[in-house]
N, C-alpha and C. Protein backbone atom coordinates (compact mmCIF):
# COMPACT_ATOMS: atom_id res chain seq x y z
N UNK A 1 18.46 -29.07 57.18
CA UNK A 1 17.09 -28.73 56.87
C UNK A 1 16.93 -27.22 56.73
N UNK A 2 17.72 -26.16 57.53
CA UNK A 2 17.53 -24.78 57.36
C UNK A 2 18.46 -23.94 56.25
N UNK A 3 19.08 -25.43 55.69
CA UNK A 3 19.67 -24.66 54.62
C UNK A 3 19.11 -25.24 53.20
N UNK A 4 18.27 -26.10 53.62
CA UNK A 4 17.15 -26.00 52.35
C UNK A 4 16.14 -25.45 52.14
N UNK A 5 15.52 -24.59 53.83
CA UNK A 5 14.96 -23.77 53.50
C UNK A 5 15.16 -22.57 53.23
N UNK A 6 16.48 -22.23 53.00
CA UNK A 6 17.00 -20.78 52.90
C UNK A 6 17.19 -20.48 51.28
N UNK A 7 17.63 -21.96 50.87
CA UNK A 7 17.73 -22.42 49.16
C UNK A 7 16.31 -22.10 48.71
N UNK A 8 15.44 -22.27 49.45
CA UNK A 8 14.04 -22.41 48.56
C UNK A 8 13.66 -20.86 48.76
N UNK A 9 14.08 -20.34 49.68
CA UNK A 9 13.71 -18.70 49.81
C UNK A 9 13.81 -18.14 48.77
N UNK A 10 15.64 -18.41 48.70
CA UNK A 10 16.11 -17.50 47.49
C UNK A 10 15.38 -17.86 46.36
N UNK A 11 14.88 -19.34 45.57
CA UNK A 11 14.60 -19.35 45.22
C UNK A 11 13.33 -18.84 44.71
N UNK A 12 12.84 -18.41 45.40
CA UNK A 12 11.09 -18.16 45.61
C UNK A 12 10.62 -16.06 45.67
N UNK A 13 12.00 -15.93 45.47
CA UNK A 13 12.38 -14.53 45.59
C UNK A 13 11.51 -13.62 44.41
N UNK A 14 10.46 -12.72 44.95
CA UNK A 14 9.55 -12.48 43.78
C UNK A 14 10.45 -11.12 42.76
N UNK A 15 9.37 -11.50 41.91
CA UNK A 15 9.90 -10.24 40.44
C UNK A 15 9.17 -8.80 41.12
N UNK A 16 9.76 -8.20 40.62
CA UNK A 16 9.23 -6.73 41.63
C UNK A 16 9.36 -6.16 40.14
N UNK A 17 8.53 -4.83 39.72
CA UNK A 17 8.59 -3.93 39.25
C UNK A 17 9.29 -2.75 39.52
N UNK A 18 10.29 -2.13 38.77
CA UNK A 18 11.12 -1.32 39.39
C UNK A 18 10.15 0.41 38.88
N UNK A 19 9.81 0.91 39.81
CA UNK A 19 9.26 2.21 39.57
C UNK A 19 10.42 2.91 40.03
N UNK A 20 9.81 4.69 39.62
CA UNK A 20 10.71 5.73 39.55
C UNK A 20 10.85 5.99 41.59
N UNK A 21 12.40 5.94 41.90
CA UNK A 21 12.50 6.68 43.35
C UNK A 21 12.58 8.03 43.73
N UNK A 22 12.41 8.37 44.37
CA UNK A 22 12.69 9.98 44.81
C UNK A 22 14.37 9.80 44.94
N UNK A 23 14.68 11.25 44.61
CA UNK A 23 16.57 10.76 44.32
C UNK A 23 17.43 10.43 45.94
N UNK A 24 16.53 10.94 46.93
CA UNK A 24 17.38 10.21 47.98
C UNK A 24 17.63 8.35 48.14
N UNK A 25 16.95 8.13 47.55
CA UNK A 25 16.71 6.37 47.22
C UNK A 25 17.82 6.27 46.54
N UNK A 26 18.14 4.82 45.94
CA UNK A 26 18.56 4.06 45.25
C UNK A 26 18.64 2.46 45.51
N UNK A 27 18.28 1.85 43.80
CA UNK A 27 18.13 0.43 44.29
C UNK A 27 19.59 -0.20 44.16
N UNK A 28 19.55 -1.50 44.73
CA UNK A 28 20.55 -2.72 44.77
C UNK A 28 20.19 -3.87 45.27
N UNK A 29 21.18 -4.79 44.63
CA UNK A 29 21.27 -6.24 44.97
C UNK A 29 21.79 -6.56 45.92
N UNK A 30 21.00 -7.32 46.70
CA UNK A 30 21.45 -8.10 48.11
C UNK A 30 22.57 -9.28 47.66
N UNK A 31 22.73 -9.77 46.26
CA UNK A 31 22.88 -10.95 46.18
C UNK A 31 23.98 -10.83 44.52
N UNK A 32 25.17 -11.72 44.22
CA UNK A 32 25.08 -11.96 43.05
C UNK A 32 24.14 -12.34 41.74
N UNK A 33 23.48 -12.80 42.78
CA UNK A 33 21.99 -14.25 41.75
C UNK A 33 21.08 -12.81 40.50
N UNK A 34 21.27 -11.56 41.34
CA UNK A 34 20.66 -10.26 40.83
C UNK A 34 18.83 -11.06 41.33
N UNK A 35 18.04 -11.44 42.11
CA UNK A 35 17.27 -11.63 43.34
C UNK A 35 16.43 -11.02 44.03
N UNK A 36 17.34 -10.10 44.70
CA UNK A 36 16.98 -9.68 45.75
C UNK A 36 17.29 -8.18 45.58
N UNK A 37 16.32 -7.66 45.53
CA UNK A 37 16.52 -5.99 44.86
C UNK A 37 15.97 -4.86 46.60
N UNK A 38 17.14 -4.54 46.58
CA UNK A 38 16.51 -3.85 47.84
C UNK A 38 16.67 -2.40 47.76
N UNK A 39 15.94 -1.47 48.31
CA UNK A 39 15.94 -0.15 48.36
C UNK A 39 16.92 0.89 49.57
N UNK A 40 17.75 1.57 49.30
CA UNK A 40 18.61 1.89 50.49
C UNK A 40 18.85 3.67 50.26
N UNK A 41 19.37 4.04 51.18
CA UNK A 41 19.49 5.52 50.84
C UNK A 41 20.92 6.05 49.84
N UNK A 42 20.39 6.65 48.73
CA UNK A 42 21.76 6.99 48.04
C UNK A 42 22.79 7.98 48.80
N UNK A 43 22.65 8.64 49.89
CA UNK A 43 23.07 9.74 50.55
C UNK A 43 24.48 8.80 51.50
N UNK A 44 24.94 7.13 51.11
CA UNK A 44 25.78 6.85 51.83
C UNK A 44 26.94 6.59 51.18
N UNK A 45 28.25 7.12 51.69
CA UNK A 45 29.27 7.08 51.00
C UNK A 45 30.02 5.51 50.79
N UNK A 46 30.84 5.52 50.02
CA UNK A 46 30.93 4.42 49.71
C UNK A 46 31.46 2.98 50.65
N UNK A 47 31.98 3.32 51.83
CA UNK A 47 32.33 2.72 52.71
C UNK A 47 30.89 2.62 53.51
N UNK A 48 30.07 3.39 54.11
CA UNK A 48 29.10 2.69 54.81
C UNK A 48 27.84 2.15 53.48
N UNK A 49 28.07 2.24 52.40
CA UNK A 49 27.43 1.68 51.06
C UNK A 49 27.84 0.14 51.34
N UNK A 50 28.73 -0.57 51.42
CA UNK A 50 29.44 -1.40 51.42
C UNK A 50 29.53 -2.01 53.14
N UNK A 51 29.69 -1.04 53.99
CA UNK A 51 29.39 -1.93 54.95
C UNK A 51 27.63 -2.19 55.85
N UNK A 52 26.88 -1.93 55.07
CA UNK A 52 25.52 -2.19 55.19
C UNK A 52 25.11 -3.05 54.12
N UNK A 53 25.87 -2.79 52.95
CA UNK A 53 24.99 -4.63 52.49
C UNK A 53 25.84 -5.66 53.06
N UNK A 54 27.24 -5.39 53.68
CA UNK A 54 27.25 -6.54 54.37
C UNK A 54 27.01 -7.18 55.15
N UNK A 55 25.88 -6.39 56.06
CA UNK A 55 25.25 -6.42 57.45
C UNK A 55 24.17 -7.36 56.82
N UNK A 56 23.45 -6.50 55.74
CA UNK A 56 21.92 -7.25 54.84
C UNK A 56 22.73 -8.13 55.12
N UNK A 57 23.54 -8.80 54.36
CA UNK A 57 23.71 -9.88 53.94
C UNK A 57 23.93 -11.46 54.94
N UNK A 58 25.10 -10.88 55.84
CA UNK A 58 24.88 -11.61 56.83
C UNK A 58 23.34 -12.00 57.53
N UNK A 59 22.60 -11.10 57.80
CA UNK A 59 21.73 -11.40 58.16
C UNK A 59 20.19 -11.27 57.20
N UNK A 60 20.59 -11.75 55.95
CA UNK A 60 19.26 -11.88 55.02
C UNK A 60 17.92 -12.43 55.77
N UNK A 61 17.90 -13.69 56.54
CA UNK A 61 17.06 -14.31 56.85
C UNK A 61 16.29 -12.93 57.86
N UNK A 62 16.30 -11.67 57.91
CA UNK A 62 15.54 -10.84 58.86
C UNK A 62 14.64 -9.75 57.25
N UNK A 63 15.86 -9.73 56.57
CA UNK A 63 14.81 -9.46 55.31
C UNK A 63 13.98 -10.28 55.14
N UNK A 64 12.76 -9.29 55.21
CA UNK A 64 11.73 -10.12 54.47
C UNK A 64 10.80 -9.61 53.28
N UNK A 65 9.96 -10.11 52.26
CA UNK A 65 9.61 -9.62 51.44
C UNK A 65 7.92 -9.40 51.76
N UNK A 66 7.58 -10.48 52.61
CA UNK A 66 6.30 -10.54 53.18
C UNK A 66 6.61 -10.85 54.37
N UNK A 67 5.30 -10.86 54.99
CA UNK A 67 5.07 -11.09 56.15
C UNK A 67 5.76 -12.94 57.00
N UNK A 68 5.28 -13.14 55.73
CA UNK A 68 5.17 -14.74 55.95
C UNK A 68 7.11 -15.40 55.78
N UNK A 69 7.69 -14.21 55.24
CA UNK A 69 9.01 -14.25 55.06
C UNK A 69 10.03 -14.18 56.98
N UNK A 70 9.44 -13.37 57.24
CA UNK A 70 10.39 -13.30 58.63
C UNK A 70 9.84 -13.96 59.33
N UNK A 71 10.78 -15.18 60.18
CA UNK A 71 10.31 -15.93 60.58
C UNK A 71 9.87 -15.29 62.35
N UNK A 72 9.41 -16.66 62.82
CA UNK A 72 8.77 -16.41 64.32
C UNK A 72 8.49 -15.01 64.47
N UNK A 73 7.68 -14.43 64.11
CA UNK A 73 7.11 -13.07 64.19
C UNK A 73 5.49 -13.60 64.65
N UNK A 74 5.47 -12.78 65.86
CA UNK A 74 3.94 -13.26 66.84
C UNK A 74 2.78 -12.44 66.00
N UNK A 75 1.68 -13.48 65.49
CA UNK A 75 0.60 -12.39 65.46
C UNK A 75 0.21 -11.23 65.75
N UNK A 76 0.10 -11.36 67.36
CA UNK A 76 0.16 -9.86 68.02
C UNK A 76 0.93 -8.72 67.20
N UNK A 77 1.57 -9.04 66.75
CA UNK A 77 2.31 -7.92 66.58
C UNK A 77 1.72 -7.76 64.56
N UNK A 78 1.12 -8.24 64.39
CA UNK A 78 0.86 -8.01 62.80
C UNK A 78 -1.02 -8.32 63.07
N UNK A 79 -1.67 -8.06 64.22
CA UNK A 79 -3.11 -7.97 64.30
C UNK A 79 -3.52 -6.73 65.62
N UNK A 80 -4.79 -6.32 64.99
CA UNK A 80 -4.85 -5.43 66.24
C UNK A 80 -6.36 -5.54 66.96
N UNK A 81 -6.68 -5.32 67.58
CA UNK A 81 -8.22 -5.82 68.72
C UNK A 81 -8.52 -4.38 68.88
N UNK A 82 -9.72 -3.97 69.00
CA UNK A 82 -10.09 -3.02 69.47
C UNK A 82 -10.77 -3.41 70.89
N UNK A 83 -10.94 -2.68 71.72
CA UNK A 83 -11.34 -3.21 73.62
C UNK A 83 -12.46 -2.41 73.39
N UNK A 84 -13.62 -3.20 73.88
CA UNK A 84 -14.94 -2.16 74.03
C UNK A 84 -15.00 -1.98 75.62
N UNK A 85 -15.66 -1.42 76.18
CA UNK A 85 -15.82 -1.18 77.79
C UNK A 85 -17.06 -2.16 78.06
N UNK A 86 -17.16 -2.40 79.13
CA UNK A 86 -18.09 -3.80 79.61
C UNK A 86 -19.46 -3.76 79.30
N UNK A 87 -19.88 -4.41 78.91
CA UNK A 87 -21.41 -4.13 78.34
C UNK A 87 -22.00 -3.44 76.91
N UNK A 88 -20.88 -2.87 76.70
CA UNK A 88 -20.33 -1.79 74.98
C UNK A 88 -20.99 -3.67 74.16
N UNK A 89 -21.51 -2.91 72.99
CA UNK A 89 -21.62 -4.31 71.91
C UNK A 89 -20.77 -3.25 70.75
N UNK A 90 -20.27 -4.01 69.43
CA UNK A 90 -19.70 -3.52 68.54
C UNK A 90 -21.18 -3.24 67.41
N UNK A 91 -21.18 -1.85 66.83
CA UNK A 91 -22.06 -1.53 66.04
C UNK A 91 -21.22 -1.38 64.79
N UNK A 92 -21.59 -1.95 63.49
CA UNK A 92 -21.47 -1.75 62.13
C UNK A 92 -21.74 -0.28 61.39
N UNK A 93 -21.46 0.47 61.23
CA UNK A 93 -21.99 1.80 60.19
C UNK A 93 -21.87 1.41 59.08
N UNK A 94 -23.01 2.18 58.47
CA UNK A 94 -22.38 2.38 56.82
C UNK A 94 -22.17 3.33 56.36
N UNK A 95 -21.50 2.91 55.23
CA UNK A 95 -19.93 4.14 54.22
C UNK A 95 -20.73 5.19 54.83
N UNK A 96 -19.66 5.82 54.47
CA UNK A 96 -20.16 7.20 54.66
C UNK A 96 -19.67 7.75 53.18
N UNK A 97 -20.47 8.87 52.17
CA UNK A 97 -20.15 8.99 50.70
C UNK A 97 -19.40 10.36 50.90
N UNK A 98 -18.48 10.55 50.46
CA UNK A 98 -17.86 12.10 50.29
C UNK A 98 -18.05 12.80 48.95
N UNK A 99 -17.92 14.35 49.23
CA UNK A 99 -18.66 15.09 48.51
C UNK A 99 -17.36 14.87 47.60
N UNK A 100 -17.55 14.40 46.32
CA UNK A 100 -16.46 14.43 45.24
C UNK A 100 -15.81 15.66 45.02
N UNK A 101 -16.56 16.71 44.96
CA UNK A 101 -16.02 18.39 44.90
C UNK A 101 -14.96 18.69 46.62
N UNK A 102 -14.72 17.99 47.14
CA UNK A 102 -13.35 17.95 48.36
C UNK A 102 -12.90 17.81 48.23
């Protein structure tokens, strides 16, 4: 069963637009399938180039593309609460407009 859901991942792997990187970047493929386009630092020589997508790779299922991609990841940790002090109620403002000439 977790290797049909890993089939449907790849499958489900979105189209990304490739924009311009700053030259410490460079892109690559996680994958033969050409997939999975990931962003890494060009500044690594060719041996740790090579032994970090094999790390990705082994462990793809921690890549994620969204949220909803890595699994068992607690709310808590992707929501945040603000604490009022006891008796505090939460008040609404409105916008505030900035001077366009800033």
């Amino acid at each position: 069963m977790e290797v049909q859901a890993s089939k449907e991942k790849e499958k489900s792997a979105p189209k990304v637009e490739l924009k311009p990187l700053p030259p410490h970047l460079t892109y690559t493929l996680l994958d033969p399938n050409h997939k999975f386009l990931i962003i890494i630092s060009a500044k690594l020589d060719d041996s740790q180039f090579k032994d970090l997508l094999d790390v990705l790779r082994r462990h793809r299922g921690a890549v994620g593309y969204s949220i909803d991609d890595i699994k068992r990841i607690s709310p808590s940790l992707c929501m945040h609460r603000i604490f009022l002090d006891e008796g505090h109620k939460p008040y609404k403002q409105s916008q505030q407009h900035l001077n366009p000439n800033i």
